[in-house]
ModelCIF file with pLDDT and N, C-alpha, C, O atoms, coordinates in Angstrom:
data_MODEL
#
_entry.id   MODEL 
#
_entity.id                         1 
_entity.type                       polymer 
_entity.pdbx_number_of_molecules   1 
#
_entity_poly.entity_id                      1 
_entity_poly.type                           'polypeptide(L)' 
_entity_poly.nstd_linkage                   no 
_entity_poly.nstd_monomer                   no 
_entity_poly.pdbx_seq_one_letter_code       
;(UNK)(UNK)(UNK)(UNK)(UNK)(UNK)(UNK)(UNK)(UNK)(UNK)(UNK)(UNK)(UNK)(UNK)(UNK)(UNK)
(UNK)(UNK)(UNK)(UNK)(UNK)(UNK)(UNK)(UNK)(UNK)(UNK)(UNK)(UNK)(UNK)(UNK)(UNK)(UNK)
(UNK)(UNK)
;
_entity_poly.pdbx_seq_one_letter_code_can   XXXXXXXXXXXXXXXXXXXXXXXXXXXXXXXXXX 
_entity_poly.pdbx_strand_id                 A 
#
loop_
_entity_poly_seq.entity_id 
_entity_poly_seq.num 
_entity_poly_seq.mon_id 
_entity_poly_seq.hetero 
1 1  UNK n 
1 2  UNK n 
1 3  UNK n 
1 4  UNK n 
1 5  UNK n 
1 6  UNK n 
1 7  UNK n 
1 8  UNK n 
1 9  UNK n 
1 10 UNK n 
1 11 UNK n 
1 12 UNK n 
1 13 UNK n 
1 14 UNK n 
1 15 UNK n 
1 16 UNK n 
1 17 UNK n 
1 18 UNK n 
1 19 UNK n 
1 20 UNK n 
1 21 UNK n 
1 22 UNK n 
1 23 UNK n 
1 24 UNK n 
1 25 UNK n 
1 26 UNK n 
1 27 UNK n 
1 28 UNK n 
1 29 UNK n 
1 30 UNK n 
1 31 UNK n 
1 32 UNK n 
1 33 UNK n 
1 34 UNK n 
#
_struct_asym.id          A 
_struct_asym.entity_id   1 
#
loop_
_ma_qa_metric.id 
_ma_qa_metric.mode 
_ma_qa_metric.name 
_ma_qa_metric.software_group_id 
_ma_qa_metric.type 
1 global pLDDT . pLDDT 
2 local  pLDDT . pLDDT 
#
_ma_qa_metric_global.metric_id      1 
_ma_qa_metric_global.metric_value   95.47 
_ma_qa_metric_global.model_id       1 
_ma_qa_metric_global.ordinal_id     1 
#
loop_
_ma_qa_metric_local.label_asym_id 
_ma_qa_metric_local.label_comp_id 
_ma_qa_metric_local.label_seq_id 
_ma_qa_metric_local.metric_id 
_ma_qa_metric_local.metric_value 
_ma_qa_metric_local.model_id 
_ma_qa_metric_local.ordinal_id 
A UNK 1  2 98.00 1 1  
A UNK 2  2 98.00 1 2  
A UNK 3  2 97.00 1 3  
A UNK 4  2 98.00 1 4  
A UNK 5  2 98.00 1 5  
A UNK 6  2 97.00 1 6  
A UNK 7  2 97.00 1 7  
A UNK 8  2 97.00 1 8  
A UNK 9  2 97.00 1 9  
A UNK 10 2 96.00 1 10 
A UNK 11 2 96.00 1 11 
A UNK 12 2 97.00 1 12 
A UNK 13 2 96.00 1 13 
A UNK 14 2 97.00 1 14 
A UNK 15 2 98.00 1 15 
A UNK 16 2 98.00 1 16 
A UNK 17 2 98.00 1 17 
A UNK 18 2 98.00 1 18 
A UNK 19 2 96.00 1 19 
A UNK 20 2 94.00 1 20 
A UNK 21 2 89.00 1 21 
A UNK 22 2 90.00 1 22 
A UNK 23 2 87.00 1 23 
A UNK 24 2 88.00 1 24 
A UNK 25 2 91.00 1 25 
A UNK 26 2 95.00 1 26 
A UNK 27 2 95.00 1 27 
A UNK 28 2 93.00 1 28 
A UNK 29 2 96.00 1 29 
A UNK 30 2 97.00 1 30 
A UNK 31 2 97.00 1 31 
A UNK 32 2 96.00 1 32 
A UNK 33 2 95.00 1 33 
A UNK 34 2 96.00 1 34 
#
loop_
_atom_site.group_PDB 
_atom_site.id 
_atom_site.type_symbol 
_atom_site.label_atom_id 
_atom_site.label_alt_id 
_atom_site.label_comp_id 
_atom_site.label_asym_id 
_atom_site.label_entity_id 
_atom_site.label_seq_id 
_atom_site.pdbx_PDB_ins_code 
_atom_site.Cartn_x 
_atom_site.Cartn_y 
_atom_site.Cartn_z 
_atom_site.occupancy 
_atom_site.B_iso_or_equiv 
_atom_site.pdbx_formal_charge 
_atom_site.auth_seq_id 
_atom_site.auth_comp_id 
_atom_site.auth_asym_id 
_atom_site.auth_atom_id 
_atom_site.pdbx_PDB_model_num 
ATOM 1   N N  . UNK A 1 1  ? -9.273  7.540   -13.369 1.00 98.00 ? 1  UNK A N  1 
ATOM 2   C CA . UNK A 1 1  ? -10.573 7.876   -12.768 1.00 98.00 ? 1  UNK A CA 1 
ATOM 3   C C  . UNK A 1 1  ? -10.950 6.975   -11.596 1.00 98.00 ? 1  UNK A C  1 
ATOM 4   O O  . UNK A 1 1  ? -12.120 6.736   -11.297 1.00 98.00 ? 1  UNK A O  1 
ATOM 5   N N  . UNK A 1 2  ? -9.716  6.411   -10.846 1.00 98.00 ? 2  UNK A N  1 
ATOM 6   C CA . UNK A 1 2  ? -10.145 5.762   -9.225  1.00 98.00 ? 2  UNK A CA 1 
ATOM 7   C C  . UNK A 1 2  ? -10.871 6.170   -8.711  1.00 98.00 ? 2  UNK A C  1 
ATOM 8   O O  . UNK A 1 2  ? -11.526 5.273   -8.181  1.00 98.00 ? 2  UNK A O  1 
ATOM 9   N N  . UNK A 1 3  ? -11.467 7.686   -8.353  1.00 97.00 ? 3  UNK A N  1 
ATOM 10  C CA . UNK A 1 3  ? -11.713 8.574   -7.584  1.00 97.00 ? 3  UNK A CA 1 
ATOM 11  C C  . UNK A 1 3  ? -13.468 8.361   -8.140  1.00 97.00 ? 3  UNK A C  1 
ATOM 12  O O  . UNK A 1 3  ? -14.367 8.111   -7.338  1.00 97.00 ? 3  UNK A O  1 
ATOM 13  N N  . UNK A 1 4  ? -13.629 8.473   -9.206  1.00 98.00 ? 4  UNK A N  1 
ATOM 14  C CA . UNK A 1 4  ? -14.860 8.380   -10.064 1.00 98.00 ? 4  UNK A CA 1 
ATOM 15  C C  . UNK A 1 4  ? -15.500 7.054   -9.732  1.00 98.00 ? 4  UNK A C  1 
ATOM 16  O O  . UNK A 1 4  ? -16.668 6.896   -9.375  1.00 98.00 ? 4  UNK A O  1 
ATOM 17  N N  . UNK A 1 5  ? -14.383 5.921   -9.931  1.00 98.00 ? 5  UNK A N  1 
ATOM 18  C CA . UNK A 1 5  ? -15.192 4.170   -9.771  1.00 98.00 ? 5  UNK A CA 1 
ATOM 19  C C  . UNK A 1 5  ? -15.383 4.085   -8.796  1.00 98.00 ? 5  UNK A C  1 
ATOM 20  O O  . UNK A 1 5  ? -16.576 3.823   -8.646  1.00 98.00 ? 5  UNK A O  1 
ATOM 21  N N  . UNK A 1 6  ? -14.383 4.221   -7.028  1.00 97.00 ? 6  UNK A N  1 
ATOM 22  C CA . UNK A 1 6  ? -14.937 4.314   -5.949  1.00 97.00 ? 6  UNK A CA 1 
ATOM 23  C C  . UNK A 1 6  ? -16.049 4.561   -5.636  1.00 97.00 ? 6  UNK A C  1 
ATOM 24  O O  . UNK A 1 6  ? -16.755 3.679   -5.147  1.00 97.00 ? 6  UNK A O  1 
ATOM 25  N N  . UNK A 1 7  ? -16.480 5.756   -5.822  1.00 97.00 ? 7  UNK A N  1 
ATOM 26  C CA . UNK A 1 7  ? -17.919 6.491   -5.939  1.00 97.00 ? 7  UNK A CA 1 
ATOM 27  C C  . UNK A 1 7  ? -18.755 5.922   -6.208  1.00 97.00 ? 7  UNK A C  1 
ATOM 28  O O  . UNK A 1 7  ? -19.636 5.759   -5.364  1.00 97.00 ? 7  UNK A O  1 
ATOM 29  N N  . UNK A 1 8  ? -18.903 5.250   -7.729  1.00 97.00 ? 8  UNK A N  1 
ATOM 30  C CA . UNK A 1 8  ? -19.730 3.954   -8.124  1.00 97.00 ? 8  UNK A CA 1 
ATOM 31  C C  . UNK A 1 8  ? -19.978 2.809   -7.176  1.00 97.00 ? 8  UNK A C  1 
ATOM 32  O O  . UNK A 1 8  ? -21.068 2.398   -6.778  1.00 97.00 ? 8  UNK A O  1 
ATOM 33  N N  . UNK A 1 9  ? -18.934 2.428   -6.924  1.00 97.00 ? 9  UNK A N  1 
ATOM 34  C CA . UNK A 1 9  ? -19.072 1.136   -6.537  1.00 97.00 ? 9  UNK A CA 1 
ATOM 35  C C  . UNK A 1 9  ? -19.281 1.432   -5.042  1.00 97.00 ? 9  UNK A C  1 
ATOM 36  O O  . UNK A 1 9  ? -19.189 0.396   -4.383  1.00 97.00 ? 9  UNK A O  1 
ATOM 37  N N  . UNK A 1 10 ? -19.551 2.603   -4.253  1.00 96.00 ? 10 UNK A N  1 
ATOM 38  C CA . UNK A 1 10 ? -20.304 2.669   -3.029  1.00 96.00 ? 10 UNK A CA 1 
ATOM 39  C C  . UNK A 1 10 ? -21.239 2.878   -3.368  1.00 96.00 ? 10 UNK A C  1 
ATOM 40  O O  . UNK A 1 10 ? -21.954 2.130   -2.701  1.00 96.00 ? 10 UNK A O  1 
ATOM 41  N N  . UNK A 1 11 ? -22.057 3.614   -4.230  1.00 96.00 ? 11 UNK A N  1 
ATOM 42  C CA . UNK A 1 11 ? -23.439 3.288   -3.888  1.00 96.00 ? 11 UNK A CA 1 
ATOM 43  C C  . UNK A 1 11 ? -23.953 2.558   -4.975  1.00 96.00 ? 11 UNK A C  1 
ATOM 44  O O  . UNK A 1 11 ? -25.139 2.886   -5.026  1.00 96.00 ? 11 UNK A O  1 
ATOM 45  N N  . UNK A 1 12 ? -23.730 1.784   -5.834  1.00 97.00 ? 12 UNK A N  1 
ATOM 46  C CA . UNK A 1 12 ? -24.290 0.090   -6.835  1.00 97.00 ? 12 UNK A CA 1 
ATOM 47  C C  . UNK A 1 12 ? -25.108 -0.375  -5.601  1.00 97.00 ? 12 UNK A C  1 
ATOM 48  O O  . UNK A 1 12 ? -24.943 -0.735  -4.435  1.00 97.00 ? 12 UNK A O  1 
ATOM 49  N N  . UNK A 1 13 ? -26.260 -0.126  -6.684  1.00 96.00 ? 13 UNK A N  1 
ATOM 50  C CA . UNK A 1 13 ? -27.388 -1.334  -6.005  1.00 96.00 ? 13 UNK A CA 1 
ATOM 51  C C  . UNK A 1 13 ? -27.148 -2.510  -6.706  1.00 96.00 ? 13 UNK A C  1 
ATOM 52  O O  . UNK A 1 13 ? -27.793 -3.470  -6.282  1.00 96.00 ? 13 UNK A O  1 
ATOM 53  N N  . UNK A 1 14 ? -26.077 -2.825  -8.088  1.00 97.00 ? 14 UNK A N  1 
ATOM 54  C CA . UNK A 1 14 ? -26.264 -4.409  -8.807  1.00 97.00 ? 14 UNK A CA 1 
ATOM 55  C C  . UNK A 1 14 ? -24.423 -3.854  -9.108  1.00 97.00 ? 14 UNK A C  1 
ATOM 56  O O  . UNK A 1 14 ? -24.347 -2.706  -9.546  1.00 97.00 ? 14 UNK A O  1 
ATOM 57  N N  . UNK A 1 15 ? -23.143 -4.544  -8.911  1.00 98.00 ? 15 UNK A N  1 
ATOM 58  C CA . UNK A 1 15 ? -22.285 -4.871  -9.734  1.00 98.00 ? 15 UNK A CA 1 
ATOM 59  C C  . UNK A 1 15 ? -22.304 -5.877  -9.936  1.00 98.00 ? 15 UNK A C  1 
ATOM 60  O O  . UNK A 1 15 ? -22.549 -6.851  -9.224  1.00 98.00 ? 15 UNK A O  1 
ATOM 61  N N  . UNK A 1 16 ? -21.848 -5.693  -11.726 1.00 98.00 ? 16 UNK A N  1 
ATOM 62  C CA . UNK A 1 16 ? -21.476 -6.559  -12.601 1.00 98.00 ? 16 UNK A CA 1 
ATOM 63  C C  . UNK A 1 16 ? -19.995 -7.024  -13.194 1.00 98.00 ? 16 UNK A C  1 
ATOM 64  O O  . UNK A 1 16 ? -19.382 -6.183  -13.852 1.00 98.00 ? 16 UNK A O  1 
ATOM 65  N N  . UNK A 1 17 ? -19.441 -8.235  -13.002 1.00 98.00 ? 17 UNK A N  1 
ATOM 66  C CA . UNK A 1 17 ? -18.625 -8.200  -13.463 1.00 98.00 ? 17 UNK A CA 1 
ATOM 67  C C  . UNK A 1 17 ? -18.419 -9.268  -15.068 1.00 98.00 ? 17 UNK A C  1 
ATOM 68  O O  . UNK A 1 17 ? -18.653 -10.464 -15.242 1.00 98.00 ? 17 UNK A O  1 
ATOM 69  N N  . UNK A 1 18 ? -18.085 -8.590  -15.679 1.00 98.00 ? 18 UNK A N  1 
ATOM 70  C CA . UNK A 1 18 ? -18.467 -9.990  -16.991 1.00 98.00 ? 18 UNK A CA 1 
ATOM 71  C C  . UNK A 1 18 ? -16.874 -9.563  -17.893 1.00 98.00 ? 18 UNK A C  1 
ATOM 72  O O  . UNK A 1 18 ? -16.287 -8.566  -18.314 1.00 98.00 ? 18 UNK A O  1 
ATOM 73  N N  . UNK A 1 19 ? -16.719 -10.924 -17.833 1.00 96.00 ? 19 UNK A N  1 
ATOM 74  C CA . UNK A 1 19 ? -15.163 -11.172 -19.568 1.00 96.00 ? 19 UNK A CA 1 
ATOM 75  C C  . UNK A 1 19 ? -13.887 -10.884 -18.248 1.00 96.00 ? 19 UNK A C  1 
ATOM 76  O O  . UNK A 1 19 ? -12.937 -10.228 -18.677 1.00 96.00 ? 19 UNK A O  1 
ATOM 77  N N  . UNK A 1 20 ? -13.797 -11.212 -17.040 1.00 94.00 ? 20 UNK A N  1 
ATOM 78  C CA . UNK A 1 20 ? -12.391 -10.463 -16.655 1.00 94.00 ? 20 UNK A CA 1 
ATOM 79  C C  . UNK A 1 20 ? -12.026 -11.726 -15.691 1.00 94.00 ? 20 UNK A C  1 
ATOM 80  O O  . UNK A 1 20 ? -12.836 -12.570 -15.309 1.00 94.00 ? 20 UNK A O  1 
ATOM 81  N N  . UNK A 1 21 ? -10.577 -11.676 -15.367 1.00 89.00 ? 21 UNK A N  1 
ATOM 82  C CA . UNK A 1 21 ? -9.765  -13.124 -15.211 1.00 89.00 ? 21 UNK A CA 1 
ATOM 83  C C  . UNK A 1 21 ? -9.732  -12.985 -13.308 1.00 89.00 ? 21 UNK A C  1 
ATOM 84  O O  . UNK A 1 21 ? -9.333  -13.876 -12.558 1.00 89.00 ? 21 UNK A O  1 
ATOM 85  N N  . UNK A 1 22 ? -10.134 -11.966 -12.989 1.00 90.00 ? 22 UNK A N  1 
ATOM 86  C CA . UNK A 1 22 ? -9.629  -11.657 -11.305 1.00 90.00 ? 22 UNK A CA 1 
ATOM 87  C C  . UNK A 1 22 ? -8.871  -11.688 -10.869 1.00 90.00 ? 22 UNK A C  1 
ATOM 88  O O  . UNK A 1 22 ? -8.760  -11.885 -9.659  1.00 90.00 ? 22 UNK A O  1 
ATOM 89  N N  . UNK A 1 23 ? -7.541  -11.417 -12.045 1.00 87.00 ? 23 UNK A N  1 
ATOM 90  C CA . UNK A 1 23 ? -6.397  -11.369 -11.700 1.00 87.00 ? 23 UNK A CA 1 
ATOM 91  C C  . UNK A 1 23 ? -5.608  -10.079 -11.451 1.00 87.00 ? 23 UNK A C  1 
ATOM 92  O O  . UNK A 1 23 ? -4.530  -9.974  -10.866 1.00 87.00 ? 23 UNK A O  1 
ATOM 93  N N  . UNK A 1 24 ? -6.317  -9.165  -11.981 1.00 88.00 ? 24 UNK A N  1 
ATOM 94  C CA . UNK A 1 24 ? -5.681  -8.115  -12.140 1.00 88.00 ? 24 UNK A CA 1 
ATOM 95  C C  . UNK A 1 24 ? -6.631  -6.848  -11.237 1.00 88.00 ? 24 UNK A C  1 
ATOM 96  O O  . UNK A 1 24 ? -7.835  -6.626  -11.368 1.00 88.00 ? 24 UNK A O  1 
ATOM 97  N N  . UNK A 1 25 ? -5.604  -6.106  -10.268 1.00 91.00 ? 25 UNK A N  1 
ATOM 98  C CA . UNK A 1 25 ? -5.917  -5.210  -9.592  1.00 91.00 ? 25 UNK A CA 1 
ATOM 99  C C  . UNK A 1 25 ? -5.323  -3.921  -10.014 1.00 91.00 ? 25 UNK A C  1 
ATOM 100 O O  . UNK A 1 25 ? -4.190  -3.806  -10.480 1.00 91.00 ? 25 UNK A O  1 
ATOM 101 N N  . UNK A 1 26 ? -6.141  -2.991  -9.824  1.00 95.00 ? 26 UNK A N  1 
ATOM 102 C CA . UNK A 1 26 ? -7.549  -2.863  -8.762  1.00 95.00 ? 26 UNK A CA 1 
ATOM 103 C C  . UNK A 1 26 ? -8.636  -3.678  -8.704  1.00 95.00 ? 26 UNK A C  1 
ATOM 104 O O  . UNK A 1 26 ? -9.107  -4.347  -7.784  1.00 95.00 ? 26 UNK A O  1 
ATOM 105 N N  . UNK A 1 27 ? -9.023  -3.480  -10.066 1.00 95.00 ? 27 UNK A N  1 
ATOM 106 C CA . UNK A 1 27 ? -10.299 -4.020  -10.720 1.00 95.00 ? 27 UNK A CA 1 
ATOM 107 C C  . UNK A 1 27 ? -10.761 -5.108  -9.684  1.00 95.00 ? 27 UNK A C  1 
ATOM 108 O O  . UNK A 1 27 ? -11.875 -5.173  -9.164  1.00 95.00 ? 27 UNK A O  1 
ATOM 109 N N  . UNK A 1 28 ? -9.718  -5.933  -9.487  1.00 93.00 ? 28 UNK A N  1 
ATOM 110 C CA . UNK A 1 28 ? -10.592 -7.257  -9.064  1.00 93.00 ? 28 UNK A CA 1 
ATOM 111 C C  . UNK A 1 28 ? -10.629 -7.226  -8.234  1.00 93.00 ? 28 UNK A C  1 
ATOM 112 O O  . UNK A 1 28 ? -10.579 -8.335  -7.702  1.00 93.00 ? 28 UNK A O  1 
ATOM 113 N N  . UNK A 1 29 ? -10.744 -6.053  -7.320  1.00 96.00 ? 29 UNK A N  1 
ATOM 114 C CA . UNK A 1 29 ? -10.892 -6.319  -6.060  1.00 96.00 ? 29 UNK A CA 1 
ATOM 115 C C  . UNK A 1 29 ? -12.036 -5.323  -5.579  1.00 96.00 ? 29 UNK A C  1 
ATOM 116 O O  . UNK A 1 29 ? -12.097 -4.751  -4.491  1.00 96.00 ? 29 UNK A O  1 
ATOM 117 N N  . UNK A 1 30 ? -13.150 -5.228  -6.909  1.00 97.00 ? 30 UNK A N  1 
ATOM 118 C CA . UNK A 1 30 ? -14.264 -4.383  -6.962  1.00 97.00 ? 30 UNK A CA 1 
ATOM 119 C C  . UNK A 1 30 ? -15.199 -5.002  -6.463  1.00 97.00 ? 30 UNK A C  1 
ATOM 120 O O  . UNK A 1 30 ? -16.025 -4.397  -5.780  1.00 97.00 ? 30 UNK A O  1 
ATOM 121 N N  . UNK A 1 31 ? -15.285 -6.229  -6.664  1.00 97.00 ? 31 UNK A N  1 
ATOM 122 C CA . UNK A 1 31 ? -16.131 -6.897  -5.988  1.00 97.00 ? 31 UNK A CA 1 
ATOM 123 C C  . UNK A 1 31 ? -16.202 -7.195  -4.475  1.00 97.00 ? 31 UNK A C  1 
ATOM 124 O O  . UNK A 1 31 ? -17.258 -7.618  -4.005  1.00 97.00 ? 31 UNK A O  1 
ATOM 125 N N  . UNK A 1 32 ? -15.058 -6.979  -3.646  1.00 96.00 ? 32 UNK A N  1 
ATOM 126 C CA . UNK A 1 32 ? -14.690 -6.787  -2.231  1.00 96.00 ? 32 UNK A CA 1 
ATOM 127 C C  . UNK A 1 32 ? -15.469 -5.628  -2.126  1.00 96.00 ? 32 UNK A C  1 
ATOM 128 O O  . UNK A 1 32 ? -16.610 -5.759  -1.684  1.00 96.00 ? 32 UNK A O  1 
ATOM 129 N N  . UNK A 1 33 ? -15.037 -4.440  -2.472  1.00 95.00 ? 33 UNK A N  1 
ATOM 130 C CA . UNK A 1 33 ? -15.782 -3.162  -2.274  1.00 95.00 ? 33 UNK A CA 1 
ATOM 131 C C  . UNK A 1 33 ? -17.191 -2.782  -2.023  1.00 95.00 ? 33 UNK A C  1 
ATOM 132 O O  . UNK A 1 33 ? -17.840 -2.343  -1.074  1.00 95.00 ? 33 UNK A O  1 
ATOM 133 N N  . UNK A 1 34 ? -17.441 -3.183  -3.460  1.00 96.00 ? 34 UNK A N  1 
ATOM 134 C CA . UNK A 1 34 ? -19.081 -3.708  -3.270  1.00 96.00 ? 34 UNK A CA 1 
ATOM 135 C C  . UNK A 1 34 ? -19.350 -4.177  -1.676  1.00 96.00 ? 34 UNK A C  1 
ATOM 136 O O  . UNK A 1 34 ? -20.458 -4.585  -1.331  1.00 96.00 ? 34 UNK A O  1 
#
């Protein structure tokens, strides 16, 4: 569901990230996006 979180994470007025190491992509590179 990339296609789905993208979406999210353009229009988040607050991301959260909680429990995760920032090691592992995609994910961690959600906060760039933002």
């Amino acid at each position: 569901e990339m296609e789905r979180i993208e979406l999210a994470l353009m229009n988040a007025g607050l991301f959260v990230s909680i429990g995760t190491s920032g090691n592992v992509y995609p994910a961690a590179g959600f906060v760039d996006a933002v």
